[in-house]
C-alpha atoms as a PDB file:
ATOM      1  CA  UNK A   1       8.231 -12.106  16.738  1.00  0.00           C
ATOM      2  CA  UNK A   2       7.328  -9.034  14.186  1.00  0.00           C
ATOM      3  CA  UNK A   3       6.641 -11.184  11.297  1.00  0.00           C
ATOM      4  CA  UNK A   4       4.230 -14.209  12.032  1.00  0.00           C
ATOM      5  CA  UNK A   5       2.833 -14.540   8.178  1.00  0.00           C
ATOM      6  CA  UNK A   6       5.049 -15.940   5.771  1.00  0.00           C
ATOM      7  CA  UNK A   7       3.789 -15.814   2.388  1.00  0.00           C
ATOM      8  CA  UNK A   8       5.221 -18.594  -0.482  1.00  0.00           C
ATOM      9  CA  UNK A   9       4.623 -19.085  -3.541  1.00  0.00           C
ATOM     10  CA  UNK A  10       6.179 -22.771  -3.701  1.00  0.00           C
ATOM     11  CA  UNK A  11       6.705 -25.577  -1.409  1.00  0.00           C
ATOM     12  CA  UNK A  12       9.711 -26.094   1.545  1.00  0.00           C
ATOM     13  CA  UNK A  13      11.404 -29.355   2.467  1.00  0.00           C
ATOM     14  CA  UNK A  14       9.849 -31.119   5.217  1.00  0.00           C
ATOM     15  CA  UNK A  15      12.173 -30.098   7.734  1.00  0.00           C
ATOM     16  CA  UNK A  16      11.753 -26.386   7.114  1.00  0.00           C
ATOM     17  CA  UNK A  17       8.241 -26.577   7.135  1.00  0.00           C
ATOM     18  CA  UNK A  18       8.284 -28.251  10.409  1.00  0.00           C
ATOM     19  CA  UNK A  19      11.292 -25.815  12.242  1.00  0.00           C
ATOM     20  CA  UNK A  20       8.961 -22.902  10.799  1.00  0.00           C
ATOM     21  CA  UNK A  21       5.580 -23.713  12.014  1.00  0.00           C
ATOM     22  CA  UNK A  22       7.145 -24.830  15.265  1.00  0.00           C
ATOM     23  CA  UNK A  23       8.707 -21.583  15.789  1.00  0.00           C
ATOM     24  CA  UNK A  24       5.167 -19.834  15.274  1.00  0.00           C
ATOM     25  CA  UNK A  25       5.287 -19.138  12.123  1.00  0.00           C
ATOM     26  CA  UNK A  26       1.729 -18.811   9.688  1.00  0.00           C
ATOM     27  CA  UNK A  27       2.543 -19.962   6.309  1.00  0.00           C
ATOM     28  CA  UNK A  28       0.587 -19.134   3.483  1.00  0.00           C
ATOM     29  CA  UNK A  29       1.303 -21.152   0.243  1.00  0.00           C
ATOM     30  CA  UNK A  30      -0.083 -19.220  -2.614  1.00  0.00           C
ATOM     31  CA  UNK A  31       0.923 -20.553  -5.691  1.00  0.00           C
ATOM     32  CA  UNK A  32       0.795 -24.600  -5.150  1.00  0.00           C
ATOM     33  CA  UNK A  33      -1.317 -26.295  -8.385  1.00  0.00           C
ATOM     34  CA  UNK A  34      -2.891 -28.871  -6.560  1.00  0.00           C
ATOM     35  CA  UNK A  35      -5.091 -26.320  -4.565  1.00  0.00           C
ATOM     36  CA  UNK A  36      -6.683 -25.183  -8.371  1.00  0.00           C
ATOM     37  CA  UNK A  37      -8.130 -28.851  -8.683  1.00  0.00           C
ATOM     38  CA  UNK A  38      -9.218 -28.709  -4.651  1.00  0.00           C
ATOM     39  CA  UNK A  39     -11.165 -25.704  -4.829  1.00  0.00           C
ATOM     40  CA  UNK A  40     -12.491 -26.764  -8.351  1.00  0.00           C
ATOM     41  CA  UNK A  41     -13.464 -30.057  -6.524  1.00  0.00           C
ATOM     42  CA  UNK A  42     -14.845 -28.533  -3.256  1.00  0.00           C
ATOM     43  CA  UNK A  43     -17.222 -25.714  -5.311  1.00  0.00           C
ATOM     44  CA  UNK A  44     -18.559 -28.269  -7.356  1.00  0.00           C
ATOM     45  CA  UNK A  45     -19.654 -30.728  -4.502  1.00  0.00           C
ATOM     46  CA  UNK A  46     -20.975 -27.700  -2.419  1.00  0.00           C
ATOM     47  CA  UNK A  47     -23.048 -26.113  -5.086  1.00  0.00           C
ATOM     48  CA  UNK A  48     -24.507 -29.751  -6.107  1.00  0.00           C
ATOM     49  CA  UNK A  49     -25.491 -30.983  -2.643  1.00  0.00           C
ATOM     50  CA  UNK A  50     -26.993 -26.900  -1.907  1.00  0.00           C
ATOM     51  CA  UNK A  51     -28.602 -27.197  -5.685  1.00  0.00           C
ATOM     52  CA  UNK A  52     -27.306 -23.374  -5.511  1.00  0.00           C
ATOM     53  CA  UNK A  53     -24.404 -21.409  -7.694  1.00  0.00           C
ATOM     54  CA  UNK A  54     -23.834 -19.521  -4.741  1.00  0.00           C
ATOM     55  CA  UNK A  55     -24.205 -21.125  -1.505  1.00  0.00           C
ATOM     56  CA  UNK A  56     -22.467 -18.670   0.401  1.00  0.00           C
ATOM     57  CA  UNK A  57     -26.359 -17.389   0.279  1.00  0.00           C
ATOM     58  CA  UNK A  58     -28.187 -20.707   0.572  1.00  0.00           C
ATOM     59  CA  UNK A  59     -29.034 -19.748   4.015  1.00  0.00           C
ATOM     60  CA  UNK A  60     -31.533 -17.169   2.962  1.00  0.00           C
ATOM     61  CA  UNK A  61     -33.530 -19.170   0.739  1.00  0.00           C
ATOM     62  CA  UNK A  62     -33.759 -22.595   3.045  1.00  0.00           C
ATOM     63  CA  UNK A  63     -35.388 -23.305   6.558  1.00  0.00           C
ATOM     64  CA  UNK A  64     -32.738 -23.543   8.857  1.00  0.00           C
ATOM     65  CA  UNK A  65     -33.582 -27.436   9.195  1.00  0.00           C
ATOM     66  CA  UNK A  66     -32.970 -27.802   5.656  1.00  0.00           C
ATOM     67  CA  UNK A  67     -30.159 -25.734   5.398  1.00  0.00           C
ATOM     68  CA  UNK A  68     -28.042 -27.642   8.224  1.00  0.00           C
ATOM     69  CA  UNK A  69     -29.421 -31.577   6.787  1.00  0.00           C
ATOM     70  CA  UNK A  70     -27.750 -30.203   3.433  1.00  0.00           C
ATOM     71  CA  UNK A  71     -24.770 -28.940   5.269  1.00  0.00           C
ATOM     72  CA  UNK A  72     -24.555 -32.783   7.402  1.00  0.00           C
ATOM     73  CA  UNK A  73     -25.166 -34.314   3.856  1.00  0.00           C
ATOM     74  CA  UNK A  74     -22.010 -32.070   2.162  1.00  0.00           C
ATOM     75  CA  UNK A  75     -19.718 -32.865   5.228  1.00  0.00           C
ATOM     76  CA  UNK A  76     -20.455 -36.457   4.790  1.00  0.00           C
ATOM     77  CA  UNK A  77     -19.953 -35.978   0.654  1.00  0.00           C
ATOM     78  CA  UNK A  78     -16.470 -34.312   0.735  1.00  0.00           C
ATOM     79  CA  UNK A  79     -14.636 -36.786   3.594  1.00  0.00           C
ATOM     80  CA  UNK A  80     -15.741 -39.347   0.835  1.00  0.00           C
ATOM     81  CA  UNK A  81     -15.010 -37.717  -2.635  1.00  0.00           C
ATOM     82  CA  UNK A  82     -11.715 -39.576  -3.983  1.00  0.00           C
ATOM     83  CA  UNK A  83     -11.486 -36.218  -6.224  1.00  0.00           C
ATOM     84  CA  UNK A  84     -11.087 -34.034  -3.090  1.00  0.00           C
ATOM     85  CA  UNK A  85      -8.786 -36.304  -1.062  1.00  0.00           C
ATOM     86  CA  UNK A  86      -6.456 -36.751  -3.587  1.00  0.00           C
ATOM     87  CA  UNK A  87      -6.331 -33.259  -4.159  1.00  0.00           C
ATOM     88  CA  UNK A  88      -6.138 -32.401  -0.937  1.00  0.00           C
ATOM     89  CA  UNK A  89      -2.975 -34.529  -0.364  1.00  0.00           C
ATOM     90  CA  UNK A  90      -1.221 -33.715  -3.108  1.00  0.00           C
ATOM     91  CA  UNK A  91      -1.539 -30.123  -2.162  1.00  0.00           C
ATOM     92  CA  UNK A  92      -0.202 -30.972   1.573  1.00  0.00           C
ATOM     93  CA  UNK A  93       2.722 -32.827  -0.552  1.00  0.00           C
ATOM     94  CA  UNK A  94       3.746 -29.527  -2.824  1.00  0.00           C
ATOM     95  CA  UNK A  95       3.932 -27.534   0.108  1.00  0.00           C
ATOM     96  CA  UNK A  96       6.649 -29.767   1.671  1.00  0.00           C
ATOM     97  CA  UNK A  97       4.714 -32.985   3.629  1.00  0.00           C
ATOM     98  CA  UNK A  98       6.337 -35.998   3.045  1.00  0.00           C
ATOM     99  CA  UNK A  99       3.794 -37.954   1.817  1.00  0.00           C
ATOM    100  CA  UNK A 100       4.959 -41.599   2.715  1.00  0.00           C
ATOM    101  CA  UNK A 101       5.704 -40.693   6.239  1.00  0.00           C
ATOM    102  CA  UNK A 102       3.455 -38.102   6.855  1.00  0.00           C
ATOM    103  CA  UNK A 103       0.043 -38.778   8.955  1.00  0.00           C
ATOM    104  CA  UNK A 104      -3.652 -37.027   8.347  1.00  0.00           C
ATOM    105  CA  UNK A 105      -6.398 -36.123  10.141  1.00  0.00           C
ATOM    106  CA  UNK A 106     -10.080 -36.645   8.277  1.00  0.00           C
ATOM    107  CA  UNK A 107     -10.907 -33.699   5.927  1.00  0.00           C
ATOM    108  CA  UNK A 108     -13.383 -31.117   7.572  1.00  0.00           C
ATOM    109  CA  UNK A 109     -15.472 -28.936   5.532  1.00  0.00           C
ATOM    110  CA  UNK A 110     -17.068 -26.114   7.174  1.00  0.00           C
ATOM    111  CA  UNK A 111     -19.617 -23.458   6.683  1.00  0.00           C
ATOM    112  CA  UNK A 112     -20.462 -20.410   9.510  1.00  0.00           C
ATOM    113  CA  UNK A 113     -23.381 -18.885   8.585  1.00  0.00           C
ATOM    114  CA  UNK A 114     -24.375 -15.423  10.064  1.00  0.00           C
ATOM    115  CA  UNK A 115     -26.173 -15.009  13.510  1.00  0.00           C
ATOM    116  CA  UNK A 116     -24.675 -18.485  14.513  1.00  0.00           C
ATOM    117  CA  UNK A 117     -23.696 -18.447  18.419  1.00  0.00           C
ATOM    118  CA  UNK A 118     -22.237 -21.222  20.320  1.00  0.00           C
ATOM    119  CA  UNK A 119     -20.568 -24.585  19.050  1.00  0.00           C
ATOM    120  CA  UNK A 120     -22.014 -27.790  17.390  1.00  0.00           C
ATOM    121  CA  UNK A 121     -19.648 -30.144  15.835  1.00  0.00           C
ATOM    122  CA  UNK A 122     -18.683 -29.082  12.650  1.00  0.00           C
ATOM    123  CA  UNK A 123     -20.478 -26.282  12.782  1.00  0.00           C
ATOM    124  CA  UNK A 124     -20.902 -22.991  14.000  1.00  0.00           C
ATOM    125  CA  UNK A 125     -19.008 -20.344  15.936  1.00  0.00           C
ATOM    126  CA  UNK A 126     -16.015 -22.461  17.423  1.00  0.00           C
ATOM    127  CA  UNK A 127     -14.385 -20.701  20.532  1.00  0.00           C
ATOM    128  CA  UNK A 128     -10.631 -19.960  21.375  1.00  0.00           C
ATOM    129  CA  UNK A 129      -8.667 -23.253  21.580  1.00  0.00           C
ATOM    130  CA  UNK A 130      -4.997 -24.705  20.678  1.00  0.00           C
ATOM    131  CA  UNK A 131      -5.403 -27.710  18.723  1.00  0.00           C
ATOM    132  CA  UNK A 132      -2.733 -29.226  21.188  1.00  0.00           C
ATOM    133  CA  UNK A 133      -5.073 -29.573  23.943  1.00  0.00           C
ATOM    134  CA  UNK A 134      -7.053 -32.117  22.413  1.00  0.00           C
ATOM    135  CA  UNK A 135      -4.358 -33.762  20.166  1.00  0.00           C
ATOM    136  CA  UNK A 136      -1.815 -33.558  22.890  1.00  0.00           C
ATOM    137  CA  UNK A 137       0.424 -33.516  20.080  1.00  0.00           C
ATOM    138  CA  UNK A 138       3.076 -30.910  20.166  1.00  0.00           C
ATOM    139  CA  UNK A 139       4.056 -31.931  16.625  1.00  0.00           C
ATOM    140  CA  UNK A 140       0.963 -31.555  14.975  1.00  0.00           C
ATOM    141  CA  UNK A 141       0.452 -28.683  12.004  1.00  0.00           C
ATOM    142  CA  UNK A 142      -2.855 -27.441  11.396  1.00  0.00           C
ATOM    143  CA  UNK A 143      -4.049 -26.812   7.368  1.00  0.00           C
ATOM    144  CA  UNK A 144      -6.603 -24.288   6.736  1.00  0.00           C
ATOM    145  CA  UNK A 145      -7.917 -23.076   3.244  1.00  0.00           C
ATOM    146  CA  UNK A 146     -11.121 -20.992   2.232  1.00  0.00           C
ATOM    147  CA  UNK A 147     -13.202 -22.522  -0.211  1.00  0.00           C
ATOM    148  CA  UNK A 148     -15.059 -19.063  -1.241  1.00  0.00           C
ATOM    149  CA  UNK A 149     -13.993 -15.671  -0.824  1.00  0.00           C
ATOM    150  CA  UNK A 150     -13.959 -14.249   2.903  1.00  0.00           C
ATOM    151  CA  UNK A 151     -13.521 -11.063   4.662  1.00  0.00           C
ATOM    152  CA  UNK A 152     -12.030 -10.400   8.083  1.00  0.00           C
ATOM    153  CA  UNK A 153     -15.190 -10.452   9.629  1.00  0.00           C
ATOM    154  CA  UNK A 154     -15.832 -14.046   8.528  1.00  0.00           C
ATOM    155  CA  UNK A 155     -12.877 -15.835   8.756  1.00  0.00           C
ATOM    156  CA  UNK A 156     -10.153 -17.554  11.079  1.00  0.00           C
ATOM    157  CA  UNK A 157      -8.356 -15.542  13.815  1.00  0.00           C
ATOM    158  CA  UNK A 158      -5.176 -16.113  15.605  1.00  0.00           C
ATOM    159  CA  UNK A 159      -3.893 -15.075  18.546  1.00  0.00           C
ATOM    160  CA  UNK A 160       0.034 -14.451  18.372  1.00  0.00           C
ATOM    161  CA  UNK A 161       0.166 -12.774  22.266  1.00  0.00           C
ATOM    162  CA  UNK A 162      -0.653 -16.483  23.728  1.00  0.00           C
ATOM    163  CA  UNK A 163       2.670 -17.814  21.273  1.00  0.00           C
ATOM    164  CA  UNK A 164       4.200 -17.937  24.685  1.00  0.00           C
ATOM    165  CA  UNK A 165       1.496 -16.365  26.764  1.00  0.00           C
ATOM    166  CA  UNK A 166      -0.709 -19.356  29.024  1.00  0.00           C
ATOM    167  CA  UNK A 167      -4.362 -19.615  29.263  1.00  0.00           C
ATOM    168  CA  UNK A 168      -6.797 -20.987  31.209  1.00  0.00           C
ATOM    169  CA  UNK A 169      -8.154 -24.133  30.200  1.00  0.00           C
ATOM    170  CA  UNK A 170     -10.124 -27.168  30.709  1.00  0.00           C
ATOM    171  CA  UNK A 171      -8.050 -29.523  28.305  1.00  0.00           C
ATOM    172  CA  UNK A 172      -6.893 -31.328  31.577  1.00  0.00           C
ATOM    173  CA  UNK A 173      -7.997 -34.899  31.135  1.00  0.00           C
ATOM    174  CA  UNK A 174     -10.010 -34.466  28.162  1.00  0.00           C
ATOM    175  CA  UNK A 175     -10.568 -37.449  26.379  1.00  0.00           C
ATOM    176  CA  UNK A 176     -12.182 -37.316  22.814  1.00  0.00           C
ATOM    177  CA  UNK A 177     -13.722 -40.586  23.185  1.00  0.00           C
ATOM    178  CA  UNK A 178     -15.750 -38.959  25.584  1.00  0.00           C
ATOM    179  CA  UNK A 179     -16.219 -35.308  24.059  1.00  0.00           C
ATOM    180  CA  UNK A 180     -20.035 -34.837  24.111  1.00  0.00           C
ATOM    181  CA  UNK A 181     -20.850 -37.979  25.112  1.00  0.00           C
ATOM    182  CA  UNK A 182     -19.716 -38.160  29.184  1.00  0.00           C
ATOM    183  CA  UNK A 183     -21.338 -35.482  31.428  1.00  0.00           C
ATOM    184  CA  UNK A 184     -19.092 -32.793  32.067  1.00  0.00           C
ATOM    185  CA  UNK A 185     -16.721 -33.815  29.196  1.00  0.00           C
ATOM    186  CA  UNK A 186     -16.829 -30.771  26.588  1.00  0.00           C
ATOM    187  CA  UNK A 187     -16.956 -31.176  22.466  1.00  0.00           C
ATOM    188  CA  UNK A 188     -13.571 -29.817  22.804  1.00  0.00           C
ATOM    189  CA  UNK A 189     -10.900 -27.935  25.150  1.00  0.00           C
ATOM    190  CA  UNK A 190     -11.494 -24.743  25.113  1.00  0.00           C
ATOM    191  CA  UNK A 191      -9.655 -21.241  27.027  1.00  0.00           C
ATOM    192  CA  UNK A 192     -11.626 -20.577  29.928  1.00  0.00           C
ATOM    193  CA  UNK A 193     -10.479 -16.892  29.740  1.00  0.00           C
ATOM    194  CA  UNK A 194     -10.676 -14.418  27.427  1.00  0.00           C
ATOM    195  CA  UNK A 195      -7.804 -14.233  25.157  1.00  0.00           C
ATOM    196  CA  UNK A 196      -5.282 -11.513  24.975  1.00  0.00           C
ATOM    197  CA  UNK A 197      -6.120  -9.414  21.459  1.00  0.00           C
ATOM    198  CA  UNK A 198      -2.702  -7.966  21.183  1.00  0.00           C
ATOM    199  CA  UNK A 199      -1.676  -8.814  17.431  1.00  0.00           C
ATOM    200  CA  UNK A 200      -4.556 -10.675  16.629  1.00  0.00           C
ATOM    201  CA  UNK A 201      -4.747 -11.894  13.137  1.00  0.00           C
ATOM    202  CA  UNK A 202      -7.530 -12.574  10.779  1.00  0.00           C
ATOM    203  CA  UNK A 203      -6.751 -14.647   7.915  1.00  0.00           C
ATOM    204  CA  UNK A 204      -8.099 -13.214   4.361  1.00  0.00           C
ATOM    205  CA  UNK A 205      -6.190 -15.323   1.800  1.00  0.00           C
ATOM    206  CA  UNK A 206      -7.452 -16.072  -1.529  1.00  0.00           C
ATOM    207  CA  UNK A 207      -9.794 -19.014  -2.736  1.00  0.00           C
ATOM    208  CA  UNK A 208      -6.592 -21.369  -3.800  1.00  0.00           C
ATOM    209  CA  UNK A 209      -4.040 -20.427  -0.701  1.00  0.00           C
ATOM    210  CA  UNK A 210      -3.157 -23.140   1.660  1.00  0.00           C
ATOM    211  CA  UNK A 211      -2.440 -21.835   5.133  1.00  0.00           C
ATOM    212  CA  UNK A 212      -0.195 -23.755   7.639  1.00  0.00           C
ATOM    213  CA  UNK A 213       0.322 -23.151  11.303  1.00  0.00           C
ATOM    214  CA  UNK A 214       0.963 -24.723  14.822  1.00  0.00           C
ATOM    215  CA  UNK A 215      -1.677 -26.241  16.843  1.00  0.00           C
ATOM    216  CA  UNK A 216       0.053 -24.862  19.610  1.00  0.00           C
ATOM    217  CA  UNK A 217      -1.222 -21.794  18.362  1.00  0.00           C
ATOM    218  CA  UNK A 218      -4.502 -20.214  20.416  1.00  0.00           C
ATOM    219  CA  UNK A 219      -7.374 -19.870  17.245  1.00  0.00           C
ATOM    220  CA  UNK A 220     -10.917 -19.265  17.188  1.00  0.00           C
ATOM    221  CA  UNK A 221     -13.513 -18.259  14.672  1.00  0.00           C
ATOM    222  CA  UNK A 222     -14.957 -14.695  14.235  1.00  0.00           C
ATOM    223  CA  UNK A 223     -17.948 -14.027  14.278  1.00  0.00           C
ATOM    224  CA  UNK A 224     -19.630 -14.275  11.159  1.00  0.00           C
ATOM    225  CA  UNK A 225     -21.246 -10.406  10.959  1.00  0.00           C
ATOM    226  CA  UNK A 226     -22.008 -10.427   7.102  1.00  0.00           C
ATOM    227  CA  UNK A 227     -24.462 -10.986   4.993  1.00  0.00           C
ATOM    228  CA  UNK A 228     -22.125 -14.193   3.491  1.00  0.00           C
ATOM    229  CA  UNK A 229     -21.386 -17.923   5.052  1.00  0.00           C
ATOM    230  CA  UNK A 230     -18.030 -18.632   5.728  1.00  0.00           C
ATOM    231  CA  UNK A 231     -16.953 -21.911   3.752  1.00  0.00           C
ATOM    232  CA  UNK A 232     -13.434 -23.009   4.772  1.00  0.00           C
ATOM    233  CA  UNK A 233     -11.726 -26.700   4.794  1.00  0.00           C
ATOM    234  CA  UNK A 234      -9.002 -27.802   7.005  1.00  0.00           C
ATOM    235  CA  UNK A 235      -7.560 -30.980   8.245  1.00  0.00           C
ATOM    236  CA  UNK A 236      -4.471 -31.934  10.201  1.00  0.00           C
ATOM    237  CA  UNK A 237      -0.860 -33.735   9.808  1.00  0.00           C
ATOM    238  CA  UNK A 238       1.645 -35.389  12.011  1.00  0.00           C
ATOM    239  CA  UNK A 239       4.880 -36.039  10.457  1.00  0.00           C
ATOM    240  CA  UNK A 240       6.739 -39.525  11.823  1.00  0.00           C
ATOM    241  CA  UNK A 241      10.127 -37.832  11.760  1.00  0.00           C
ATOM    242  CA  UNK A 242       8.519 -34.957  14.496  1.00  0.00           C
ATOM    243  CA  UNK A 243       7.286 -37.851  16.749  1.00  0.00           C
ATOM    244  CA  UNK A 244      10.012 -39.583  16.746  1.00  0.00           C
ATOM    245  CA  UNK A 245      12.550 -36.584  17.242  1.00  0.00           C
ATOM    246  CA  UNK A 246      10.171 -34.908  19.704  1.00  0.00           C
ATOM    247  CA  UNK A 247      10.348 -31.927  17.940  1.00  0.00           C
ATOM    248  CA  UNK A 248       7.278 -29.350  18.137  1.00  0.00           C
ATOM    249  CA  UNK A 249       5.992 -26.318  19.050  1.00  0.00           C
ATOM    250  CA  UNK A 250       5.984 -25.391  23.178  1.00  0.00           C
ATOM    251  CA  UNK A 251       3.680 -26.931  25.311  1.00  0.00           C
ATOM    252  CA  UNK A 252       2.694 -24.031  27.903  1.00  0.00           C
ATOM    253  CA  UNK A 253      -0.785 -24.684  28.909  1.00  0.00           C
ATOM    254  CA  UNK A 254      -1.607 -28.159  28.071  1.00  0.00           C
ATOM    255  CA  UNK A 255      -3.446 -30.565  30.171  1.00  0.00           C
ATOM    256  CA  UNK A 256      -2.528 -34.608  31.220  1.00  0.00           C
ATOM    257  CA  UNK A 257      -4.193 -35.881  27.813  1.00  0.00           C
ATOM    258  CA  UNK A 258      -3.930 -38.766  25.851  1.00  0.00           C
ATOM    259  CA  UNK A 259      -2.259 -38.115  22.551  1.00  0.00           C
ATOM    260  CA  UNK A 260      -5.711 -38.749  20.135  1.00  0.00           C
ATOM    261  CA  UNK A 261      -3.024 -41.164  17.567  1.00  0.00           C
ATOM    262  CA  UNK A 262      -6.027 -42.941  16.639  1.00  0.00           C
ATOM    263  CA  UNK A 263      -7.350 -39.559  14.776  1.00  0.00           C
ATOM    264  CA  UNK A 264      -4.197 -39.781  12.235  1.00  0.00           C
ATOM    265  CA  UNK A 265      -3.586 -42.508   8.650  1.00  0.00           C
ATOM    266  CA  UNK A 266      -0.893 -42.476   6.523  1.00  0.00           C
ATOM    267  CA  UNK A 267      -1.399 -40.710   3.546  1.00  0.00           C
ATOM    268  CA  UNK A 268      -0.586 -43.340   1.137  1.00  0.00           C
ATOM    269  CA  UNK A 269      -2.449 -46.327   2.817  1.00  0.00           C
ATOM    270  CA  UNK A 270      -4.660 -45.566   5.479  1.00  0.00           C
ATOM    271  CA  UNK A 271      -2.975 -47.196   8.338  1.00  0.00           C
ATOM    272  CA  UNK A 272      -3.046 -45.321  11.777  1.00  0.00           C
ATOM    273  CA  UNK A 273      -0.776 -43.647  13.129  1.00  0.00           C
ATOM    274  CA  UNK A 274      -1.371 -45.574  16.445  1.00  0.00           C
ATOM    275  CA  UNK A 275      -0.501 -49.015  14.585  1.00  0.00           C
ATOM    276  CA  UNK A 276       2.350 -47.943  13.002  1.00  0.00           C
ATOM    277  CA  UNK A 277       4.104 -47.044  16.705  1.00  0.00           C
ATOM    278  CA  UNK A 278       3.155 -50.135  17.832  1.00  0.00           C
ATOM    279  CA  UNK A 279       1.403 -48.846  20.581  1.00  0.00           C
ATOM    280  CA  UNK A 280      -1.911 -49.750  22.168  1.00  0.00           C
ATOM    281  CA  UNK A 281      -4.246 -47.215  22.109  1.00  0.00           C
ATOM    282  CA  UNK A 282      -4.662 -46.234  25.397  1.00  0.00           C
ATOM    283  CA  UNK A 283      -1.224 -45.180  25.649  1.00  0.00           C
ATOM    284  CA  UNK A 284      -0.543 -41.835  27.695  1.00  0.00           C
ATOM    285  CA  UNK A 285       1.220 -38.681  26.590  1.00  0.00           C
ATOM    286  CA  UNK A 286       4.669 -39.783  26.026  1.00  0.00           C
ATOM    287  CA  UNK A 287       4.701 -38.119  22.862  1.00  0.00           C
ATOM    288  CA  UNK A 288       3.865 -34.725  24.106  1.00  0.00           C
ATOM    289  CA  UNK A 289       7.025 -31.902  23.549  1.00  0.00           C
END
C-alpha cells in the first residue's frame, strides 16, 4: 500500500471510517471544530496542575519526584474533566463515530519527557506493540492527538512493513487483570523482536489534528531526543456494528486472549460494552476477526 496517510479535513460515515482503518489506513482529521475546544481544554488543565505556561519544559525546573506526582495528579485531572470528555467525544463523533452505538476506552493523557528509558504505566518510552494483542479486538480503532507541538523525534511511530508482516510476541495469554500484578505477566504485550523499519512513519500533525488508525497496526514511541516533553492524548473505540459483523483489521500475530470488553462504555451513558452483549466477563475470544 503506497499511501498509508490519509489526510481530511471533515468527517466520513461510520462505515467508511471503519472499511478504511481496517484496510490500514492512518487518517488524519484536520479540520474537525471540536478538537479547538479539546486542545483549549487539555492546555489549560496541563499548565494549571504544572503551575507552568509551558510545560513542555516543566521537567527542567522540578525534581523528578515532583515532576512525575504532578504528571499522576494531571492524568487523574483530565479522565475526570467533563470539559475534556465532552470534547473529546464530540470530536470522535465529527470524524464519523456513531456516537449512540459506538464504545470508548478511558481518556489517556501522556507526557515523554527526554532521557526516559523503559515503560511505566502511563508513562514513559512505550515499546513496539499492536493494540490487538491486549484488546484482542480486531475491531478496535486507536485515536491519537498531540496536545503541544512535536517533532519526529518526539512523537508516535508506525510501522507499515508489519501491516501484514508477523512478529514475535508474548501477547499469548495475556490477561490485563493481571498486567503488572502476576509474576511473569507484563504491563502489556509487547514484540519480542525488533521491528522491521521499512516505511516507518512518524506522526507530526498539528496541535488540533485527530489521528485514527488500526490497533492491528505495530506502534511504538520514539525516543524522546529533544530538549521538549512529548504531550499527546489518545483513547480507544469499538463500534457495535464491527462486533457484531466481525469486521476488522487482520489478525496475524495475535495470541489466545480474552477480548478486555470490560475496558469499553458507551459514549452516551456509560454502560460497558461487556453488559450490553450480555456476556459474562470472562468470556473468551469469540469476538476476535
Amino acid at each position: 500500500m503506497p499511501d498509508w496517510i490519509v489526510r481530511h479535513r471533515q468527517g466520513m460515515t461510520a462505515e467508511a471510517l471503519s472499511d478504511a482503518v481496517f484496510s490500514g489506513r492512518i487518517l488524519v482529521f484536520e479540520r474537525l471544530q471540536p478538537m479547538r475546544d479539546l486542545i483549549a481544554a487539555a492546555r489549560a488543565l496541563t499548565e494549571r496542575v504544572f503551575a507552568t505556561p509551558d510545560p513542555v519544559t516543566a521537567h527542567r525546573e522540578m525534581p523528578a519526584d515532583a515532576y512525575q506526582a504532578r504528571y499522576a495528579e494531571l492524568r487523574r485531572a483530565f479522565v475526570k474533566d467533563r470539559e475534556i470528555r465532552e470534547a473529546f467525544e464530540a470530536a470522535l463523533v465529527a470524524a464519523g463515530v456513531d456516537g449512540p452505538t459506538t464504545f470508548r476506552d478511558r481518556l489517556v493523557l501522556r507526557i515523554s519527557p527526554p532521557g526516559i528509558s523503559g515503560y511505566r504505566r502511563g508513562f514513559g518510552l512505550v515499546p513496539p506493540h499492536r493494540d490487538s494483542w491486549g484488546a484482542g479486538l480486531a475491531c478496535q480503532i486507536n485515536w491519537w492527538l498531540p496536545v503541544y507541538p512535536i517533532t519526529r523525534d518526539r512523537t508516535l511511530a508506525i510501522y507499515p512493513a508489519h501491516w501484514a508482516k508477523p512478529i514475535a510476541n508474548d501477547a499469548e495469554g495475556w490477561d490485563w487483570r493481571k498486567a503488572g500484578k502476576v509474576p511473569g505477566v507484563p504491563l502489556l504485550p509487547t514484540a519480542q523482536a525488533p521491528p522491521d523499519r521499512a516505511g516507518e512513519l512518524r506522526l507530526v500533525v498539528e496541535p488540533g489534528a485527530l489521528v485514527a488508525f488500526s490497533a492491528a497496526h505495530l506502534h511504538a514511541s520514539v525516543p524522546n531526543t529533544t530538549p521538549e516533553a512529548r504531550v499527546s492524548s489518545e483513547t480507544r473505540t469499538v463500534a457495535l456494528a464491527d462486533l457484531a459483523s466481525r469486521r476488522g483489521a487482520p489478525d496475524i500475530d495475535g495470541g489466545d486472549v480474552s477480548p478486555a470488553l470490560d475496558w469499553f462504555r458507551r459514549l452516551e451513558t456509560g454502560d460497558l460494552l461487556s453488559d450490553e452483549l450480555k456476556l459474562p466477563r470472562s468470556h473468551s475470544g469469540q469476538y476476535r476477526s
